[in-house]
N, C-alpha and C. Protein backbone atom coordinates (compact mmCIF):
# COMPACT_ATOMS: atom_id res chain seq x y z
N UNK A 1 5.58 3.87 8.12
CA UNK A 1 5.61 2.90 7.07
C UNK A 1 6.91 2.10 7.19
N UNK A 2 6.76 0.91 6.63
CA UNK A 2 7.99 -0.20 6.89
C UNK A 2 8.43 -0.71 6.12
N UNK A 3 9.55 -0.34 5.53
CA UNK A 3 9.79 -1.60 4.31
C UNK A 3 10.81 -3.26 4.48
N UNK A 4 10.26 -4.39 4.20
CA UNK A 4 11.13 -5.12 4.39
C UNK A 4 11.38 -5.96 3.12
N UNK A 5 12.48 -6.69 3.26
CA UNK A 5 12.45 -7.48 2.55
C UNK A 5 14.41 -7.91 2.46
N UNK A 6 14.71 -8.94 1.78
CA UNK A 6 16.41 -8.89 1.68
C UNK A 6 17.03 -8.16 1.62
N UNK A 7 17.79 -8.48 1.99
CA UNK A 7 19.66 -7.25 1.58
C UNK A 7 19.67 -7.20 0.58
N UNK A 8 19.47 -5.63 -0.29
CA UNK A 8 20.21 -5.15 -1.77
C UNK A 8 18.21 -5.07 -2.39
N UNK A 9 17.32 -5.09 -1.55
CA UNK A 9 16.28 -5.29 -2.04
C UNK A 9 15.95 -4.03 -2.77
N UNK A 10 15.99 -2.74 -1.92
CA UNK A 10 16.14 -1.61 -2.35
C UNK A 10 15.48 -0.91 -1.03
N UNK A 11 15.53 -0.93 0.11
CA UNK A 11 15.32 -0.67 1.08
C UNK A 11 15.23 0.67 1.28
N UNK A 12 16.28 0.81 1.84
CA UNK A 12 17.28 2.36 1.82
C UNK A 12 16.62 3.55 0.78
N UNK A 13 16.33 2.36 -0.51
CA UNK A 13 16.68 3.73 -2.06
C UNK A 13 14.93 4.43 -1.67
N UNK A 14 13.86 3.12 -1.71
CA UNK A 14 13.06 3.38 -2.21
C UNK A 14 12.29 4.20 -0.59
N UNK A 15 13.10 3.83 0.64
CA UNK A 15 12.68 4.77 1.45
C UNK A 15 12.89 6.17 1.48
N UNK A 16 14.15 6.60 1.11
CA UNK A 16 14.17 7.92 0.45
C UNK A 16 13.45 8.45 -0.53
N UNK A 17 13.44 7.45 -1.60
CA UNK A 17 12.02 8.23 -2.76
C UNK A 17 10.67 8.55 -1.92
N UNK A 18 10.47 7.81 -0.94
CA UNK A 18 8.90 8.15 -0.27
C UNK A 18 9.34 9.44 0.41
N UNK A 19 10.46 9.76 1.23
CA UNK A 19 10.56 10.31 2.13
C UNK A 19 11.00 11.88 1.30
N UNK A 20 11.04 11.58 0.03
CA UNK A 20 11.48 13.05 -0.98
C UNK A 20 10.02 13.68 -1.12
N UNK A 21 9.02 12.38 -1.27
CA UNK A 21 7.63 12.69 -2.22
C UNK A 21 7.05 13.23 -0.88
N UNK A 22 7.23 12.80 -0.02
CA UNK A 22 6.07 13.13 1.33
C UNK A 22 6.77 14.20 2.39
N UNK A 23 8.23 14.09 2.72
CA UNK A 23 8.87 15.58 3.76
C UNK A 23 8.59 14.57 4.36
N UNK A 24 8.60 13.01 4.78
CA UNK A 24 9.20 12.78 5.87
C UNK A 24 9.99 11.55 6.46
N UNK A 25 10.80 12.04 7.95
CA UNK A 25 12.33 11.38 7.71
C UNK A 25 11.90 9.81 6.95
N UNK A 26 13.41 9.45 6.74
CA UNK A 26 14.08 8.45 6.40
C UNK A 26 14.83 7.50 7.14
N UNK A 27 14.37 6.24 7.90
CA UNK A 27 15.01 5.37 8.87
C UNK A 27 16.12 4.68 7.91
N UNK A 28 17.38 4.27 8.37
CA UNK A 28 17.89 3.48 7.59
C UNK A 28 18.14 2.39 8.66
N UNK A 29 18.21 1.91 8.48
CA UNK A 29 18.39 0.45 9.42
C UNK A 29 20.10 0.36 10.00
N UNK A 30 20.66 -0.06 8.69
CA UNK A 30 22.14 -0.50 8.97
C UNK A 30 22.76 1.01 9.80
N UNK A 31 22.33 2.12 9.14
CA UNK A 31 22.74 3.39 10.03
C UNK A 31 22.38 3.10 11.40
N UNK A 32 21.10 2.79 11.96
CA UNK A 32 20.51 2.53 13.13
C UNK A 32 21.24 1.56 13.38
N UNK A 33 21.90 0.35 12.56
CA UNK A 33 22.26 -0.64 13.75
C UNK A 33 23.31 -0.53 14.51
N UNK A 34 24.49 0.07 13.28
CA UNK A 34 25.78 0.74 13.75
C UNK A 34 25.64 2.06 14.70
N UNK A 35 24.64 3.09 15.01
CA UNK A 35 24.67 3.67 15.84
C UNK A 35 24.77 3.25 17.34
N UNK A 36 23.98 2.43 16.95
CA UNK A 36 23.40 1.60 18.60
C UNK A 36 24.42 0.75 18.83
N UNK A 37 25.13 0.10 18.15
CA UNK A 37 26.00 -1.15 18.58
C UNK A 37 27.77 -0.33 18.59
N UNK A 38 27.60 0.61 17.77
CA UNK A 38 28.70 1.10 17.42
C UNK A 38 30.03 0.04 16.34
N UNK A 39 28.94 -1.20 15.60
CA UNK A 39 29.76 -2.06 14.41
C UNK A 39 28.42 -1.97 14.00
N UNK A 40 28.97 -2.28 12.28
CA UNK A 40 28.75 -2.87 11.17
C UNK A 40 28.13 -4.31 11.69
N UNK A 41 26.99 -4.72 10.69
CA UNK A 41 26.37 -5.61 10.74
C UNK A 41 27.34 -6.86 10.23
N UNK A 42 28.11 -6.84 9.59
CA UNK A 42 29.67 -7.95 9.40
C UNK A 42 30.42 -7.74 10.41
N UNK A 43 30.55 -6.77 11.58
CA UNK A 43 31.23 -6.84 12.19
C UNK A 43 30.70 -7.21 13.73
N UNK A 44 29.36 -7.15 13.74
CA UNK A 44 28.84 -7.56 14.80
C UNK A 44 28.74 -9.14 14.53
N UNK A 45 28.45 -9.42 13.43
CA UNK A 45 28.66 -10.89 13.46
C UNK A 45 29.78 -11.51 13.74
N UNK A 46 31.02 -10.73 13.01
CA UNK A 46 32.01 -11.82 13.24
C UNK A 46 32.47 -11.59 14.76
N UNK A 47 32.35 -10.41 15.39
CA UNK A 47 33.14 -10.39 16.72
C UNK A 47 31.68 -10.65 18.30
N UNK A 48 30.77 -11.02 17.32
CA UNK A 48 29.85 -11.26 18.64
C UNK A 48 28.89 -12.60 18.53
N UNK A 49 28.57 -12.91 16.80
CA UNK A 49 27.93 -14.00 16.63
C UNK A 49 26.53 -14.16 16.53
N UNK A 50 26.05 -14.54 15.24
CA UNK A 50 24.78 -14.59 15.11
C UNK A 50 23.33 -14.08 15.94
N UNK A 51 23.13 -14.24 17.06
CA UNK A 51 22.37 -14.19 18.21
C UNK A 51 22.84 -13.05 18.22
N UNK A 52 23.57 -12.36 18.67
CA UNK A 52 23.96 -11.27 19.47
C UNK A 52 23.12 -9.99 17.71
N UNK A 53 24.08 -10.58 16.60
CA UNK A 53 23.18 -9.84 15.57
C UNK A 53 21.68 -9.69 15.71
N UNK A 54 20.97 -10.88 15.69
CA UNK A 54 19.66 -11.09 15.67
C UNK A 54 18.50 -9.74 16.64
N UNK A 55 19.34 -10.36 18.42
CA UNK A 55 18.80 -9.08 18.89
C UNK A 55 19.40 -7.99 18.57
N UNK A 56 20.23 -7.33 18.18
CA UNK A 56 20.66 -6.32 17.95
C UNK A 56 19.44 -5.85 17.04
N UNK A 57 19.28 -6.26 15.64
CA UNK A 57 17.99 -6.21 15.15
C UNK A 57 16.79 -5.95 15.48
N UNK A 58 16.56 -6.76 16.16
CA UNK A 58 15.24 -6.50 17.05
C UNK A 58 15.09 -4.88 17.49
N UNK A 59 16.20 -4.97 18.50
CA UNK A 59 16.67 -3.18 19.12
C UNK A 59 16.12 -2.66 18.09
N UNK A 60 16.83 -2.69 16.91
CA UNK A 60 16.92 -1.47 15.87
C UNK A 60 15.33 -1.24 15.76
N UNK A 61 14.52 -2.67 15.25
CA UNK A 61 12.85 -2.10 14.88
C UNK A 61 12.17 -1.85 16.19
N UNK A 62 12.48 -1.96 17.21
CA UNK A 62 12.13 -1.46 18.96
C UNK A 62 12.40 -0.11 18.40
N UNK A 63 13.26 0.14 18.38
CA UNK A 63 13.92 2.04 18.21
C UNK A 63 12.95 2.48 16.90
N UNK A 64 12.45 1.73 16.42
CA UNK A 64 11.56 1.87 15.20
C UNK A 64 10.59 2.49 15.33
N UNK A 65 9.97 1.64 16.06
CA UNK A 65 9.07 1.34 16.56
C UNK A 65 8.66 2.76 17.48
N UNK A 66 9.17 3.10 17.60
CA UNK A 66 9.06 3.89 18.99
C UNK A 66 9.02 5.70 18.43
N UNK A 67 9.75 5.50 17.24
CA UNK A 67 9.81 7.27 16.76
C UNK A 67 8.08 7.27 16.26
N UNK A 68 7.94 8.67 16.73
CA UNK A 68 7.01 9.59 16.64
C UNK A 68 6.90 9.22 14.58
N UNK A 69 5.45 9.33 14.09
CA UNK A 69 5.29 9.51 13.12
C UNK A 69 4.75 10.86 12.01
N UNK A 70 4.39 10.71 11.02
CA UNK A 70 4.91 9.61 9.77
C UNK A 70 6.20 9.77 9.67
N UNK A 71 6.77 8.53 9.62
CA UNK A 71 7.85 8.02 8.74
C UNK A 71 8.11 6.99 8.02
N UNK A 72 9.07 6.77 7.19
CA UNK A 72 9.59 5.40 6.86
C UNK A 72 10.78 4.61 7.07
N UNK A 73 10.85 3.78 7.26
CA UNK A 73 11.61 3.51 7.28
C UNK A 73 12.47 1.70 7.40
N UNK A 74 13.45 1.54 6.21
CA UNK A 74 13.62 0.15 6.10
C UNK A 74 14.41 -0.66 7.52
N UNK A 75 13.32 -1.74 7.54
CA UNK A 75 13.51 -2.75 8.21
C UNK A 75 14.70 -4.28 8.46
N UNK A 76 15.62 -4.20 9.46
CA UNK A 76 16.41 -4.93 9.22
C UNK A 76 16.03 -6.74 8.41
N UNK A 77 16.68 -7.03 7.76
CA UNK A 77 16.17 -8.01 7.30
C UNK A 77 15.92 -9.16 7.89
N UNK A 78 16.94 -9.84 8.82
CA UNK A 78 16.77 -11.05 9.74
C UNK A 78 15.33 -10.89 10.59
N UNK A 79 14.63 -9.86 11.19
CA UNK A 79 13.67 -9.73 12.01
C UNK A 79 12.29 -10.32 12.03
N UNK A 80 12.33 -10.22 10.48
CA UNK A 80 10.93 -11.61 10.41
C UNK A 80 11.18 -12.83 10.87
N UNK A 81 12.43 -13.41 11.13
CA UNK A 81 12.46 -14.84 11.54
C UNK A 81 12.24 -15.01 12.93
N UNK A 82 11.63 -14.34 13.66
CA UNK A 82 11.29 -14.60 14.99
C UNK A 82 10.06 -13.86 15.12
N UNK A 83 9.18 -14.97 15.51
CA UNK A 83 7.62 -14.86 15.68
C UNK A 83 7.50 -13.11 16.43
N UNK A 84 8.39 -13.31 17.20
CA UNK A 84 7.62 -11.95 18.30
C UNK A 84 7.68 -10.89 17.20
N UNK A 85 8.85 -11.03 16.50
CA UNK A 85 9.07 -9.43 15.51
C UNK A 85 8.43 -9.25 14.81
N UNK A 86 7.53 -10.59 14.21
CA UNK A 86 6.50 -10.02 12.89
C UNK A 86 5.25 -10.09 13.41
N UNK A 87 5.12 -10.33 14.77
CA UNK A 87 3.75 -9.85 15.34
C UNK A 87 3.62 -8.40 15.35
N UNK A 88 5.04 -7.62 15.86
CA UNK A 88 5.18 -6.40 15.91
C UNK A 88 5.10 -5.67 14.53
N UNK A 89 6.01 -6.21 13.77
CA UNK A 89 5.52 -5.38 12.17
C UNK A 89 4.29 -5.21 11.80
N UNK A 90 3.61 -6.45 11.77
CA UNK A 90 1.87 -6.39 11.28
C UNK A 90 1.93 -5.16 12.24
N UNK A 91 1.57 -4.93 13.59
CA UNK A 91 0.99 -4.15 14.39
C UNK A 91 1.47 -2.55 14.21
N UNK A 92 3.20 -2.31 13.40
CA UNK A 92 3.69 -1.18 13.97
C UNK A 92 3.37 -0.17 12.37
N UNK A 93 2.25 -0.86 11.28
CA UNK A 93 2.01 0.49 10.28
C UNK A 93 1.53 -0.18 9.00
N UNK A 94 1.79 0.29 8.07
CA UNK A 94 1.61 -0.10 6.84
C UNK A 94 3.17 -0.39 6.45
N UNK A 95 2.96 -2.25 6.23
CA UNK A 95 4.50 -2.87 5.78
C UNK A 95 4.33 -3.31 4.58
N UNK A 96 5.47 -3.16 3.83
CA UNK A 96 5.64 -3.29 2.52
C UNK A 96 6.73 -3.99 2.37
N UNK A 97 6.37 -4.98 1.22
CA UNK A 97 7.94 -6.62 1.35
C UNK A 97 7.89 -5.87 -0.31
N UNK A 98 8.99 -5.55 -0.37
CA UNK A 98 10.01 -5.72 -1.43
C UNK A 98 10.63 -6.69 -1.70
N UNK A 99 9.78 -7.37 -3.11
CA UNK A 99 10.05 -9.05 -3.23
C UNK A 99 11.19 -8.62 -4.66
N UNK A 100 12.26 -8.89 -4.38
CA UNK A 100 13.35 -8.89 -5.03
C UNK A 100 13.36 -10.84 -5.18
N UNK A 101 13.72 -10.80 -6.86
CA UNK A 101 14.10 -12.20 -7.17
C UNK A 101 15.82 -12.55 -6.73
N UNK A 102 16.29 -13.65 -6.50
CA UNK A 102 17.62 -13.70 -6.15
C UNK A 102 18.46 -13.72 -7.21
N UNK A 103 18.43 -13.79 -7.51
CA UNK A 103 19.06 -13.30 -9.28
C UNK A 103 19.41 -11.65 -9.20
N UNK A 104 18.33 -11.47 -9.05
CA UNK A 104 18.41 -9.93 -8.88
C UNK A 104 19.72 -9.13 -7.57
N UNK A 105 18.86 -9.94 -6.71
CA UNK A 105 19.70 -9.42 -5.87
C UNK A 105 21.53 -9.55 -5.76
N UNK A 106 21.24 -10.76 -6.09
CA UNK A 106 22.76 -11.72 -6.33
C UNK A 106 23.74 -10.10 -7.21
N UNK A 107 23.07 -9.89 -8.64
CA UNK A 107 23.99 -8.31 -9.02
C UNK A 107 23.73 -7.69 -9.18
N UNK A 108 23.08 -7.41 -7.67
CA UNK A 108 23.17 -5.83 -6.71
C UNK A 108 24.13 -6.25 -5.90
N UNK A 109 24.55 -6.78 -5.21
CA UNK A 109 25.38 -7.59 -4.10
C UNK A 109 26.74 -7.43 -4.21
N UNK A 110 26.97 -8.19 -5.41
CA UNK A 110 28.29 -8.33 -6.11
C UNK A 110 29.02 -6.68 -6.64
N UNK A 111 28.52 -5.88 -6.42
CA UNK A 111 28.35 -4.26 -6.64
C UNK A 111 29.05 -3.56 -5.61
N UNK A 112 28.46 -4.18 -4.05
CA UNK A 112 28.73 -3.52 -2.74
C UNK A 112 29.76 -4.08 -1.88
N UNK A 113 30.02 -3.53 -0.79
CA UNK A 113 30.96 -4.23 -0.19
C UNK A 113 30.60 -5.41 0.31
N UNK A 114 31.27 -6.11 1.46
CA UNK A 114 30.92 -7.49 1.72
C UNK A 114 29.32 -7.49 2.65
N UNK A 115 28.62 -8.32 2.88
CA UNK A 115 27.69 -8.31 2.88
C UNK A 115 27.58 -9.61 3.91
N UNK A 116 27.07 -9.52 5.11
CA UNK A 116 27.12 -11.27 6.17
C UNK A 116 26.13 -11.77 5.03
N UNK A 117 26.78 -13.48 5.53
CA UNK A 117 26.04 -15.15 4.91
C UNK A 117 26.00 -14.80 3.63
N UNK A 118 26.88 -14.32 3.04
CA UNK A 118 27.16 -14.26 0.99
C UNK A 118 28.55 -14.64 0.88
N UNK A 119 28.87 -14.96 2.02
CA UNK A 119 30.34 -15.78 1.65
C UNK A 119 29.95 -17.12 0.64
N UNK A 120 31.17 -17.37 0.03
CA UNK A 120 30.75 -18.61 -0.93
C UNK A 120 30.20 -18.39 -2.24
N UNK A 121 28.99 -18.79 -1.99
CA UNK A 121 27.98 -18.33 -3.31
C UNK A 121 27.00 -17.33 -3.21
N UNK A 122 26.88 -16.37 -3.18
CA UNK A 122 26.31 -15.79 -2.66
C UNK A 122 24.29 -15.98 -3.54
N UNK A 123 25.15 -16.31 -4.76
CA UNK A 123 23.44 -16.70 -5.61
C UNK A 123 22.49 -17.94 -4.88
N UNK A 124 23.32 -18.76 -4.46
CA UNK A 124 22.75 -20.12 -3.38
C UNK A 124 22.54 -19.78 -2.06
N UNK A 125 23.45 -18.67 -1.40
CA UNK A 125 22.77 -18.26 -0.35
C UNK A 125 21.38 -17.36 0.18
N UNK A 126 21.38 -16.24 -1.38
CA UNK A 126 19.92 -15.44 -1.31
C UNK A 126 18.92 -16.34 -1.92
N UNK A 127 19.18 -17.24 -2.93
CA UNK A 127 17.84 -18.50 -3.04
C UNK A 127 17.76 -19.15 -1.96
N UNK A 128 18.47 -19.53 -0.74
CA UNK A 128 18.33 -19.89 0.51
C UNK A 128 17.00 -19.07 1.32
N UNK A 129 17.74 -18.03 1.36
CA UNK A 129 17.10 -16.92 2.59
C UNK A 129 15.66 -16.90 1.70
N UNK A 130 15.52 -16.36 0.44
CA UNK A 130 13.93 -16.33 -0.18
C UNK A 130 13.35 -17.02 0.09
N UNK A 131 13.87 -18.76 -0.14
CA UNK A 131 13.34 -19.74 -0.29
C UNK A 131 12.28 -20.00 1.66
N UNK A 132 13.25 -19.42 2.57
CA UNK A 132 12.84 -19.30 3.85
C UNK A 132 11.95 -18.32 4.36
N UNK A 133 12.38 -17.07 4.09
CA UNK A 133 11.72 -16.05 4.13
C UNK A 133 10.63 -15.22 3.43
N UNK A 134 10.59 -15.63 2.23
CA UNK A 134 9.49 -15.21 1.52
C UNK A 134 8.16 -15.24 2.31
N UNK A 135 7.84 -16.51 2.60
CA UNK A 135 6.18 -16.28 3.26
C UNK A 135 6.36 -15.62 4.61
N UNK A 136 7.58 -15.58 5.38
CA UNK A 136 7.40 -14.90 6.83
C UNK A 136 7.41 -13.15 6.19
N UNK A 137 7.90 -12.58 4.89
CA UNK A 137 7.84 -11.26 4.76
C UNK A 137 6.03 -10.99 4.12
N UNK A 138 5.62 -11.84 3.61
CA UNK A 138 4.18 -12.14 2.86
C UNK A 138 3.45 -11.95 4.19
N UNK A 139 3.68 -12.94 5.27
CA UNK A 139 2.88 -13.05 6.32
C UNK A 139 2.55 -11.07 6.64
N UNK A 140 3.67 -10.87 6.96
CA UNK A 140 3.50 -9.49 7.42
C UNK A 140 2.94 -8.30 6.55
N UNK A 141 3.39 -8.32 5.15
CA UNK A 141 3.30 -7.54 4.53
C UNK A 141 1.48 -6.93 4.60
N UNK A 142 1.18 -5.42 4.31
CA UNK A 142 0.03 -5.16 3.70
C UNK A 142 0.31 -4.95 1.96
N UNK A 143 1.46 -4.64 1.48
CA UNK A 143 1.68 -4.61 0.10
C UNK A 143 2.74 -5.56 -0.54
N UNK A 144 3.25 -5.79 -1.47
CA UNK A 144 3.91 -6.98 -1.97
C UNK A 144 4.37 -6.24 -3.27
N UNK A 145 5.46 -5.86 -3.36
CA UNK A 145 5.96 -4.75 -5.04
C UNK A 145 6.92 -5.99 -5.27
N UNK A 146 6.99 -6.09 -6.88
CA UNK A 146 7.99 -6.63 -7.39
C UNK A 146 9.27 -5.66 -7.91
N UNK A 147 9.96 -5.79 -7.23
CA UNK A 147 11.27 -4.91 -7.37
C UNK A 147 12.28 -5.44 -8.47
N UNK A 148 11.33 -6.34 -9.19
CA UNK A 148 12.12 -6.64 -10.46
C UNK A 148 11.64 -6.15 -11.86
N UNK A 149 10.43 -5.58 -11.42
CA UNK A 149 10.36 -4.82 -12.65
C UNK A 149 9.83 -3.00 -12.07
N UNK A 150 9.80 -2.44 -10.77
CA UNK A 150 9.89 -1.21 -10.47
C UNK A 150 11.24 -0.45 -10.27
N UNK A 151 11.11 0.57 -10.60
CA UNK A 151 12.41 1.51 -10.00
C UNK A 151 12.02 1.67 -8.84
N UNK A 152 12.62 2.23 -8.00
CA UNK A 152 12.42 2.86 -6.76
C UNK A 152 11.29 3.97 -7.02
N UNK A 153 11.12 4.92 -7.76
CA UNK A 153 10.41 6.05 -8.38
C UNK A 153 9.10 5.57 -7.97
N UNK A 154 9.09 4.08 -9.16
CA UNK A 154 8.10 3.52 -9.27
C UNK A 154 6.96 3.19 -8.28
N UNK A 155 8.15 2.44 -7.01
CA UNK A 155 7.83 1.64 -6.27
C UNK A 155 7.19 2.49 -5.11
N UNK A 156 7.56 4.04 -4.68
CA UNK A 156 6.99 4.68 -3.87
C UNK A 156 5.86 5.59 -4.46
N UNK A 157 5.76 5.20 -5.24
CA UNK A 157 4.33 5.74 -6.30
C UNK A 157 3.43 4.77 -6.04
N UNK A 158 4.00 3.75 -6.11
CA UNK A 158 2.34 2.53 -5.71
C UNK A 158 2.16 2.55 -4.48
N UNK A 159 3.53 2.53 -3.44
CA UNK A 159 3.32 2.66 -2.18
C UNK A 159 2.30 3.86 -1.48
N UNK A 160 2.71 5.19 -1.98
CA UNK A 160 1.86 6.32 -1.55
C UNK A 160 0.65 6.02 -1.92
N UNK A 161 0.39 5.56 -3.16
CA UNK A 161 -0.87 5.28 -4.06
C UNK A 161 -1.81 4.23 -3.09
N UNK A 162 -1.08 3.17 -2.66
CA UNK A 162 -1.90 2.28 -1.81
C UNK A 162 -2.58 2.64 -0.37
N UNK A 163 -1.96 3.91 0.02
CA UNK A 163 -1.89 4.27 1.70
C UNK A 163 -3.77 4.88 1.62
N UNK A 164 -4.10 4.59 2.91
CA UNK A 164 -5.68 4.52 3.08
C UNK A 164 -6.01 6.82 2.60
N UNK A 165 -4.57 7.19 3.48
CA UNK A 165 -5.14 8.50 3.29
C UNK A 165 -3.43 9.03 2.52
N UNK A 166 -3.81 10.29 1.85
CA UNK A 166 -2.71 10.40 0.67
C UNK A 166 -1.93 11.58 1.68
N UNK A 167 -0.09 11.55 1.69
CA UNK A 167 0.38 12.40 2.82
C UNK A 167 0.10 13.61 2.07
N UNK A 168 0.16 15.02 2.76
CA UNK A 168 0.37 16.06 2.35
C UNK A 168 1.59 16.76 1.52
């Protein structure tokens, strides 16, 4: 299972709630990216530059991609913006877009440490990215949760609830 959707969406949280309810692992992305690259996703940007992030990304849902199942696990966020990657999501399970409003996200954000492309404003930059990304996470998605009115609790309760067969 896959979850995508923005930074601060609830990625991470609500992959652990599935992975409490069902016994199984938990992908985290940013853990995966920094393993593999050995930086932080702010730090691969600033010392390597956009592109170099992008595939790095990719890697991470390749490495995704590739573990033995069931699992879950959240999806780096940039990866829908390139055709090849969301051919691969549709194909690699049951994906789920955690549609966080930017509002929302904006204070969750302001909470954590620094965060790439939230320099500035960061409320004008996640109405940016939605405003772009919304239909490429729609395109992919098989489910669509509003993470503005679920908890995480919530949200892997509809998720399990939606899956064709129920885990053990």
């Amino acid at each position: 299972m896959l979850l995508v959707g923005l930074m601060a969406s609830g990625k991470s949280t609500v992959a652990q709630a599935i992975a409490t309810a069902t016994g199984w692992p938990a992908l985290d992305n940013d853990a995966l990216l920094e393993r593999s690259t050995g930086c932080t996703a702010v730090e691969l940007l600033q010392s390597h530059g956009l592109e170099r992030l992008r595939s790095a990304e990719s890697d991470v849902l390749t490495l995704t991609l590739s573990m033995p199942g069931p699992l879950v696990a959240g999806v780096p966020a940039g990866v829908v913006l390139d055709a090849r990657d969301r051919v691969r999501l549709r194909a690699g399970g049951h994906v789920v877009y955690l549609r966080t409003p930017p509002a929302v996200l904006a204070r969750r954000v302001s909470k954590k440490d620094h965060r790439p492309f939230l320099d500035g404003d960061p409320g004008a930059a996640l109405q940016a990215m939605t405003a772009e990304r919304d239909p490429l996470y729609r395109e992919v998605a098989d489910q669509v949760l509003d993470m503005a009115v679920l908890t995480p609790a919530q949200a892997a309760r509809e998720v399990l609830a939606a899956l064709p067969t129920r885990p053990v």
